[in-house]
Protein backbone atom coordinates (compact mmCIF):
# COMPACT_ATOMS: atom_id res chain seq x y z
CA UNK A 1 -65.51 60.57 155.51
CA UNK A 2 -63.21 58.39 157.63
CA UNK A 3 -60.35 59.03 154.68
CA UNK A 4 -61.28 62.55 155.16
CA UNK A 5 -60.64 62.55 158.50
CA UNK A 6 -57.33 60.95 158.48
CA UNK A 7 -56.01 63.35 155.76
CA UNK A 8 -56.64 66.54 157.97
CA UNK A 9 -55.36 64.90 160.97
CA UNK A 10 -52.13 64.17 159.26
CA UNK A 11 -50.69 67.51 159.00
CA UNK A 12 -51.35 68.32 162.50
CA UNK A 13 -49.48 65.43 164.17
CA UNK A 14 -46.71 65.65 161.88
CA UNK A 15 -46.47 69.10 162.66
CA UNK A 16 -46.54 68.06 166.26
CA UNK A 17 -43.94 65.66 166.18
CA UNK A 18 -40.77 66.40 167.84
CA UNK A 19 -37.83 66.98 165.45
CA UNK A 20 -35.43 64.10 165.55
CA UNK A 21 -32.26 66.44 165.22
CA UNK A 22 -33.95 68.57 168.35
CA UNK A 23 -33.79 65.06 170.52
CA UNK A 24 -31.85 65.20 174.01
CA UNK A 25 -30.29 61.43 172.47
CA UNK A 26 -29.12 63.50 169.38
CA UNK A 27 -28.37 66.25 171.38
CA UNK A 28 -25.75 64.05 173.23
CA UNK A 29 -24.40 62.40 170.60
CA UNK A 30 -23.46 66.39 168.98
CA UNK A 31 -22.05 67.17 172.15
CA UNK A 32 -19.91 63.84 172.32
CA UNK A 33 -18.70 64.19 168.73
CA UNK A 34 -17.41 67.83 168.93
CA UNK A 35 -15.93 66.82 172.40
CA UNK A 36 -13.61 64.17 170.37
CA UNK A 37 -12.42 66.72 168.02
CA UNK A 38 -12.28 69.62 170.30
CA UNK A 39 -8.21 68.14 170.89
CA UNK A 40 -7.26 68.26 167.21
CA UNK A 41 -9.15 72.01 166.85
CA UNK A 42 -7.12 73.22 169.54
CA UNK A 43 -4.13 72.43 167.70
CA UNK A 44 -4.77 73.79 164.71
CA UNK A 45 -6.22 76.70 165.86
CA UNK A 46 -3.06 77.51 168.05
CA UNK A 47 -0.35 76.07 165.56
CA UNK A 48 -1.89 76.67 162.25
CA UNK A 49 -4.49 79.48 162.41
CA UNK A 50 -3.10 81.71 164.77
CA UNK A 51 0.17 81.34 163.68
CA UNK A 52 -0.66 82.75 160.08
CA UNK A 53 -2.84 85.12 161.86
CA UNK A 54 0.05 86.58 163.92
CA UNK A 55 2.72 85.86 161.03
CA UNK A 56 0.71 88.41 158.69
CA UNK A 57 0.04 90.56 161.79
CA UNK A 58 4.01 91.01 162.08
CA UNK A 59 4.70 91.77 158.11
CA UNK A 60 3.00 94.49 158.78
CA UNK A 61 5.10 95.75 161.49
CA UNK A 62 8.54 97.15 161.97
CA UNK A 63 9.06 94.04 164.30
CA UNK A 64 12.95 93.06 165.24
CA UNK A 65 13.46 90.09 167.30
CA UNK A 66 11.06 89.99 169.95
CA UNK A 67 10.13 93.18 170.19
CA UNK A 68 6.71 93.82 168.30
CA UNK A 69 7.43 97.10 166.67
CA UNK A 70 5.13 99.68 165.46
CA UNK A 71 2.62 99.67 163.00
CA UNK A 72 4.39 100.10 159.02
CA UNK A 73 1.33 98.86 156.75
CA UNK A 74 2.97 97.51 153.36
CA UNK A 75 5.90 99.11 153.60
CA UNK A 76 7.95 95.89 154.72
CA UNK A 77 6.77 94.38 151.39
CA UNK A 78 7.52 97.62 149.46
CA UNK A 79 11.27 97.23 150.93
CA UNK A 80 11.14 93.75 149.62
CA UNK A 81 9.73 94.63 146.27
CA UNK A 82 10.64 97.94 145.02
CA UNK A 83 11.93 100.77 148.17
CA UNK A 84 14.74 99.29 149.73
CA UNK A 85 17.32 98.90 146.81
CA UNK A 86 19.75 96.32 147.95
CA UNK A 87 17.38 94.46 149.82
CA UNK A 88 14.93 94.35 146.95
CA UNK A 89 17.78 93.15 144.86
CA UNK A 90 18.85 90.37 147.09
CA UNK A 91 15.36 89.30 147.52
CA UNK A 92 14.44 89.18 143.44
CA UNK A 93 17.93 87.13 143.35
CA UNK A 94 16.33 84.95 145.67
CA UNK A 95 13.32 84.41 143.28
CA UNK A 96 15.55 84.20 139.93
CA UNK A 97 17.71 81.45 142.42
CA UNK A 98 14.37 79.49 143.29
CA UNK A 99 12.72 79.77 140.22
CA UNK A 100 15.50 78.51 138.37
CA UNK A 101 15.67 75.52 140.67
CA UNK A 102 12.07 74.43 140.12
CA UNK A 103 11.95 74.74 136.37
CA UNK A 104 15.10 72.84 136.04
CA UNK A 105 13.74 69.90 139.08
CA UNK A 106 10.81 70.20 136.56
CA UNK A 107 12.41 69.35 133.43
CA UNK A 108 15.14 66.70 134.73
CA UNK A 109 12.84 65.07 137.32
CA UNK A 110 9.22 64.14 135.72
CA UNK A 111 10.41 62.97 132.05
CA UNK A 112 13.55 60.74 133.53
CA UNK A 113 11.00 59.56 135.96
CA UNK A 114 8.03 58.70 133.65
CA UNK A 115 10.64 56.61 131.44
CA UNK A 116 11.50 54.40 134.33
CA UNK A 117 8.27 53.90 135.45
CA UNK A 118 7.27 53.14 131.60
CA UNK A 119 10.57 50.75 131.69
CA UNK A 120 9.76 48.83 134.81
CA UNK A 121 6.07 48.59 133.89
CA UNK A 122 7.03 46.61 130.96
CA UNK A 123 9.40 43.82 132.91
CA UNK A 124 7.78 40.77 133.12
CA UNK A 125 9.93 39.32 135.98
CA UNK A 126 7.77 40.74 139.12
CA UNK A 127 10.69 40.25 141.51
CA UNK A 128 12.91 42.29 139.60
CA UNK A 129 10.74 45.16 139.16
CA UNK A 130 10.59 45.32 142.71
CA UNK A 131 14.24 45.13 143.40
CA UNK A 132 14.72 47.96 141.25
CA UNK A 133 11.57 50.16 142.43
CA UNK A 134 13.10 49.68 146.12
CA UNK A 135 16.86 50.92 144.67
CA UNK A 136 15.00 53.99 142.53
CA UNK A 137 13.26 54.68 145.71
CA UNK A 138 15.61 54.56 148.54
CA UNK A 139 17.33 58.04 148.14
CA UNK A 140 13.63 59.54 149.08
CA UNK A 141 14.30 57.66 152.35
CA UNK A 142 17.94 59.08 153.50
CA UNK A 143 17.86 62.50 155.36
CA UNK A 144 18.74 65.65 153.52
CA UNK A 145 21.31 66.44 155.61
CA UNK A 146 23.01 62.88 154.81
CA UNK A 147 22.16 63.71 151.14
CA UNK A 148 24.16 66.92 151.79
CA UNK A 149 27.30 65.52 152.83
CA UNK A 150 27.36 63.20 150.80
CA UNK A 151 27.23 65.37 147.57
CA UNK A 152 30.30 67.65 149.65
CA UNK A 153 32.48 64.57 149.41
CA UNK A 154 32.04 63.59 146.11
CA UNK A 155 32.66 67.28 144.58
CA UNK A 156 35.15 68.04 147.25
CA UNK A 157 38.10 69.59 145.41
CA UNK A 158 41.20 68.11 146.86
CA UNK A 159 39.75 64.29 147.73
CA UNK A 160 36.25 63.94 145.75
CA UNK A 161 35.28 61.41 143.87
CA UNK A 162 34.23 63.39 141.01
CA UNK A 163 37.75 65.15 140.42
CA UNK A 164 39.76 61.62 141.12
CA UNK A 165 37.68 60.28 138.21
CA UNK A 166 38.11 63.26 135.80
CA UNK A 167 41.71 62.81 136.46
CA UNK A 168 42.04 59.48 135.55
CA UNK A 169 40.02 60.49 131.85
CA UNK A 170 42.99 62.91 131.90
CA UNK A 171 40.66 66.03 132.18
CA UNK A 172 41.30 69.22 134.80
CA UNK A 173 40.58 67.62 138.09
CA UNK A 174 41.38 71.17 140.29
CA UNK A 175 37.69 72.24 139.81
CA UNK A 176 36.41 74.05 142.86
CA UNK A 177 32.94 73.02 142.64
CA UNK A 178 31.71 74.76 145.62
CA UNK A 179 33.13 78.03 145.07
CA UNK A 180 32.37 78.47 141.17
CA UNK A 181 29.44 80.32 140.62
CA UNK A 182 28.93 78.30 137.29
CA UNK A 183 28.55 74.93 138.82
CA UNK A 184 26.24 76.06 141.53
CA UNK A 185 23.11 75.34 140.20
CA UNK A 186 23.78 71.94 138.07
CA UNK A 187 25.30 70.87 141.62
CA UNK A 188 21.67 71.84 143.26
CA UNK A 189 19.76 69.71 140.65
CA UNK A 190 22.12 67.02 140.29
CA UNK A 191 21.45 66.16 144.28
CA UNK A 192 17.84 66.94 143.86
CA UNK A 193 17.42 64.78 140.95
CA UNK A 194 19.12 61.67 142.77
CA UNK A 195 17.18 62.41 145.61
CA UNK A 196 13.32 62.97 144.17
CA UNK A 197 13.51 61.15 141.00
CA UNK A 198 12.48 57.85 142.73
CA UNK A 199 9.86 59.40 144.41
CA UNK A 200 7.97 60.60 141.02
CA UNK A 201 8.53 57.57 139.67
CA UNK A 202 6.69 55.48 142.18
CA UNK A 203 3.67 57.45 141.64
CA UNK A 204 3.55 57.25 138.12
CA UNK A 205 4.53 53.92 137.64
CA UNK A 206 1.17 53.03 140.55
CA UNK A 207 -0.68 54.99 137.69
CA UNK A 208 0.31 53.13 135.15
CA UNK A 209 -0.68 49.72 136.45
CA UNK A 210 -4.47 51.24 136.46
CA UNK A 211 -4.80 51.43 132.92
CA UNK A 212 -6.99 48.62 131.31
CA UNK A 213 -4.64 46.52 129.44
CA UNK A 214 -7.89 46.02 127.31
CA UNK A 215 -6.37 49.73 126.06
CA UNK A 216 -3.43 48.51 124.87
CA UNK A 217 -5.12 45.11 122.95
CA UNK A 218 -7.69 47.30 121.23
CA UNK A 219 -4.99 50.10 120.02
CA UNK A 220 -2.80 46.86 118.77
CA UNK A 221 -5.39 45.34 116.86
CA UNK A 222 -5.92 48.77 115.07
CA UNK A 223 -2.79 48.89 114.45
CA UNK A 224 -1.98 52.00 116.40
CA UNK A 225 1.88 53.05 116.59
CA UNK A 226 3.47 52.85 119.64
CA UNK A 227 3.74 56.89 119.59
CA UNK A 228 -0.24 56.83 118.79
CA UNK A 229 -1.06 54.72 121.77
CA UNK A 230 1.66 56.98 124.16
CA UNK A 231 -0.44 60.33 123.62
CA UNK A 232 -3.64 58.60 122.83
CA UNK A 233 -3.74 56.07 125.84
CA UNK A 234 -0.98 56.08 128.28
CA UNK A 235 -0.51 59.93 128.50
CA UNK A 236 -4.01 60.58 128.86
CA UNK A 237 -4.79 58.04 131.94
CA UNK A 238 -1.18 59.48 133.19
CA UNK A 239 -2.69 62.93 133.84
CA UNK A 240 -3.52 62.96 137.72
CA UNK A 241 -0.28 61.48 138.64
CA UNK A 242 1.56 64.11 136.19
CA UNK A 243 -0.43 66.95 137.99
CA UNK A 244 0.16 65.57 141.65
CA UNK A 245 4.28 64.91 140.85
CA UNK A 246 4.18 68.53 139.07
CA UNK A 247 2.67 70.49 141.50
CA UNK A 248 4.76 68.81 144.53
CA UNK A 249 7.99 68.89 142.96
CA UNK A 250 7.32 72.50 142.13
CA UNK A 251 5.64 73.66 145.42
CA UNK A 252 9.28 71.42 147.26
CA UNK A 253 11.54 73.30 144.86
CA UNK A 254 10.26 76.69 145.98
CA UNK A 255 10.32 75.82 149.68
CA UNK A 256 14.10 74.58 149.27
CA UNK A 257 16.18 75.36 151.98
CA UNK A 258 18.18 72.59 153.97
CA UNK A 259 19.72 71.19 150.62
CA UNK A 260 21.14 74.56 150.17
CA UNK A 261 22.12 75.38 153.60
CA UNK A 262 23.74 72.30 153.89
CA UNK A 263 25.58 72.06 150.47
CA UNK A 264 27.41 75.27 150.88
CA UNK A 265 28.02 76.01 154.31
CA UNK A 266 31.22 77.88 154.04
CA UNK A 267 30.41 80.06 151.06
CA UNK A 268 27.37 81.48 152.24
CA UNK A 269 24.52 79.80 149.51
CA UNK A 270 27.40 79.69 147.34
CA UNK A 271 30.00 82.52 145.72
CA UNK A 272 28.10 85.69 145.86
CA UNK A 273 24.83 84.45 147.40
CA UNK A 274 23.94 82.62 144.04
CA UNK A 275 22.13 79.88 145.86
CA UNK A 276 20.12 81.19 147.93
CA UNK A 277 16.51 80.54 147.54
CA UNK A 278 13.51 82.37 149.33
CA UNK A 279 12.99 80.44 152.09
CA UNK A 280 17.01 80.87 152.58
CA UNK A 281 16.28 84.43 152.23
CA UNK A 282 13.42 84.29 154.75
CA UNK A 283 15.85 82.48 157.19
CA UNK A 284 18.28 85.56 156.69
CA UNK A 285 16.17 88.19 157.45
CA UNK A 286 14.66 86.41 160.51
CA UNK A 287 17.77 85.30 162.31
CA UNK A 288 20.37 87.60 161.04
CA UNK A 289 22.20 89.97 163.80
CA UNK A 290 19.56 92.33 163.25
CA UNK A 291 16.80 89.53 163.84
CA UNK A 292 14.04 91.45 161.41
CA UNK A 293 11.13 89.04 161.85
CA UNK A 294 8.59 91.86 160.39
CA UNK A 295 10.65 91.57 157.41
CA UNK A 296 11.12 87.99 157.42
CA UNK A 297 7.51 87.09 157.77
CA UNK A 298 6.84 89.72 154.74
CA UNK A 299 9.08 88.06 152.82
CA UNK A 300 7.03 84.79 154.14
CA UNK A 301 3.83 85.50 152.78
CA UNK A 302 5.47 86.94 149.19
CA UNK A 303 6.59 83.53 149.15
CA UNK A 304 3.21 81.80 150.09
CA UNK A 305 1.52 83.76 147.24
CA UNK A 306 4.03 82.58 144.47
CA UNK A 307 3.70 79.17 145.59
CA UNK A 308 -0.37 79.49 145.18
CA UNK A 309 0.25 81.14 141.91
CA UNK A 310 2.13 78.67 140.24
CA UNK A 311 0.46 75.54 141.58
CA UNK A 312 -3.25 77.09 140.62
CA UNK A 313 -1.39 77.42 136.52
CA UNK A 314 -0.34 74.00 136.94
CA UNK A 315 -3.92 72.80 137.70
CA UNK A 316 -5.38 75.32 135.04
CA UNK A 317 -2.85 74.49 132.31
CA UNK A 318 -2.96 70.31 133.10
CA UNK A 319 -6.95 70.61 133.15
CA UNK A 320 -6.98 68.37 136.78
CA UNK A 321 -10.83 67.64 137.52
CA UNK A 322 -12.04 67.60 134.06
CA UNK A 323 -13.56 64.59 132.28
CA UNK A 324 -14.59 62.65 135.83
CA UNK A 325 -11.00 62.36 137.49
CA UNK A 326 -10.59 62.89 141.00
């Protein structure tokens, strides 16, 4: 009877028992908490949400400098697209321009990269490794605008470094290198690939020294070929830091603007407007005599929605998240 008793009294006191989350301590403690973040939410409510709030408010207006404008829907991205024929041209040049850029960062940075990471993995002298890790690394560390000039003066025309040497191997040493359409680009990746190579490298060489040398021994002893254990073993363990270097290098190559700006100053991006990129062309539109922000900031968000585009294919195509990796 006495069990009996306790079992029906049970529900009612633990029904009457004040909720610990309901508590004046925890109460306090709530209170204190959002209090220590209600700095940081500030912030990025005023410089990160309401600034893409009121950037997409003003592609849809016919704003021009600080004026707001009137109302124009889509048509600012129409003009960008399709309506406004030379605009729409130069802004699809822009795109070719950028595009180009990444896919060849892409295809000169990550295999170069992933050789001298799989090169200085292998050196058995520790010191040395890290002598020439520092030396890969250090361009990451100078300022693009250092980069810039420096790149000017070796390609200058009348006292580069570039022509002096092609003179001495007796071959035309007049080349204009700013001012030919033709060497534009290659003269875009060549400073990007000095610059950013280093920086891939670091990361997948750090990925490399994960892998359970245990791997390698087991592969050996079944007398896997060295190609057999690169797509079998190293590849495979290789995958987040591919995806991470990928998706960077290609989300930095479609937001370049300061190498550009900087490399060509006095040709505008280059003979013709052959090197200018979108953000370039965002610049442009925002801070040209007619100051068209409206159009600039629709030209913004086109830009925004490639670079989610082509960073969700390179996480759907590389397969990040599968098997258990972070």
């Amino acid at each position: 009877m006495a069990l009996l008793v306790s079992q029906s009294e049970a529900p009612n006191q633990a029904a009457g028992a004040v909720n610990p989350k309901w508590t004046w301590r925890r109460i306090k403690e709530v209170l204190a908490a959002y209090a220590m973040i209600a700095p940081f939410m500030a912030i990025l409510l005023t410089f990160s949400v309401y600034v893409l709030y009121f950037g997409f408010r003003m592609s849809l207006r016919d704003a021009q400098g600080l004026s707001d404008g009137s109302f124009v829907g889509l048509q600012n991205y129409k003009d960008l697209l399709w309506a406004d024929e030379y605009r729409a041209r130069d802004f699809w040049l822009a795109v070719k321009t950028t595009f180009t850029f990444m896919a060849g960062c892409l295809l000169t940075q990550m295999p170069v990269a992933f050789v001298l990471a799989y090169i200085l993995n292998h050196i058995p002298l520790v010191r040395l490794r890290a002598v020439l890790r520092a030396a890969f690394f250090l361009p990451v560390v100078i300022n693009t605008v250092i980069i810039a000039l420096l790149f000017r003066m070796l390609f200058n025309p009348d006292q580069g470094v570039i022509n002096s040497f092609l003179g001495l191997l007796g071959l035309p040493s007049n080349i204009d290198w700013m001012m030919n359409s033709s060497y534009v680009m290659p003269l875009m990746l060549i400073a990007a690939f000095w610059q950013w190579t280093g920086y891939h490298m670091v990361y997948f060489l750090s990925q490399l020294q994960t892998i359970d040398p245990s791997l390698y021994e087991a592969a050996k002893l079944d007398g896997a070929s060295p190609r057999r254990v690169l797509w079998r073993i190293t590849l495979p363990h290789m995958r987040p830091a591919i995806t991470f270097a990928m998706v960077t290098s290609a989300i930095g190559g479609l937001q370049v603007f300061d190498l550009v700006f900087l490399l060509f100053p006095n040709a505008a991006y280059g003979p013709g407007g052959v090197a200018k990129t979108l953000v370039a062309f965002v610049y442009d539109q925002g801070f040209s005599q007619q100051f068209l922000t409206g159009m600039a900031s629709a030209a913004g968000w086109l830009t925004f929605g490639l670079i989610l585009i082509i960073s969700l294919i390179q996480f759907k195509v590389l397969g990040l998240g599968k098997h258990g990796e972070a």
